[in-house]
Protein backbone atom coordinates (compact mmCIF):
# COMPACT_ATOMS: atom_id res chain seq x y z
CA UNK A 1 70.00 54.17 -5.90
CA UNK A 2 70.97 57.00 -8.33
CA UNK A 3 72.20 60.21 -7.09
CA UNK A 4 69.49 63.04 -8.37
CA UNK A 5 71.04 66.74 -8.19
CA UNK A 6 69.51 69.13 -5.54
CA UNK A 7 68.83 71.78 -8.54
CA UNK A 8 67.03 69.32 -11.07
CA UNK A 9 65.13 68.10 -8.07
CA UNK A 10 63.86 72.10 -7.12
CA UNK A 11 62.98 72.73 -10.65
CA UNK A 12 60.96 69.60 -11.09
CA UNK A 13 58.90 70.09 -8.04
CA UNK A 14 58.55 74.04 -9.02
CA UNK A 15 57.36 72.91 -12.32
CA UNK A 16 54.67 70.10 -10.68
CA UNK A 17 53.32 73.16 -8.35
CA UNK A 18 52.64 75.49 -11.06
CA UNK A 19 50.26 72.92 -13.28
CA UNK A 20 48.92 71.68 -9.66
CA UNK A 21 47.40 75.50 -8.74
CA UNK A 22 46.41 75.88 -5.15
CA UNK A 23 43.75 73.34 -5.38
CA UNK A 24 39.90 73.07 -4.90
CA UNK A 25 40.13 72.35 -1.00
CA UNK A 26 41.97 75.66 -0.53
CA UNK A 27 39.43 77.75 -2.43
CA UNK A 28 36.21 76.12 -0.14
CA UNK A 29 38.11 76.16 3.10
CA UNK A 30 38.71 80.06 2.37
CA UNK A 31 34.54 80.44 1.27
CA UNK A 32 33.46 78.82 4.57
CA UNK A 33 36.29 81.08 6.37
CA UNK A 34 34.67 84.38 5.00
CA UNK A 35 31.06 82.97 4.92
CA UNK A 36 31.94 81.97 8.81
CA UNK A 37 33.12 85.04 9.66
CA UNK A 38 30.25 86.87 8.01
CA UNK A 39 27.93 84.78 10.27
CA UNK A 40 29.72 85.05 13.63
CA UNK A 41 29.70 88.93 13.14
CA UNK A 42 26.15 89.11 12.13
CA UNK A 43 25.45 86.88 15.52
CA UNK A 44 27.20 88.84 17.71
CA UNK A 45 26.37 92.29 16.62
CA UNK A 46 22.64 91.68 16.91
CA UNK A 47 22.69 91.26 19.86
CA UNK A 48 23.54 95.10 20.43
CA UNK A 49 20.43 96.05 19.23
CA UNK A 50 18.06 98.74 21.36
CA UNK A 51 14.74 98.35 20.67
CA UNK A 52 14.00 101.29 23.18
């Protein structure tokens, strides 16, 4: 087993995560966060409501 420095290691993994991006899962899991939360507050503030 070859001995890989710690430095060339870092700088290949930094140069895989910047052509990778952030990634299609972490885009929709923020949409259905906000779209969620969008929901839950139109749900709950209804019900306050007078219809007096």
């Amino acid at each position: 087993m070859e001995h890989i420095p710690a430095a060339l290691r870092l700088t290949e993994a930094a140069a895989a995560a910047d052509t990778q991006g952030a990634g299609d899962l972490l885009r929709v899991v923020l949409i259905v966060m906000v779209l969620g939360s969008v929901l839950v507050a139109w749900f709950l503030l209804r019900g306050y409501k007078r219809d007096d």
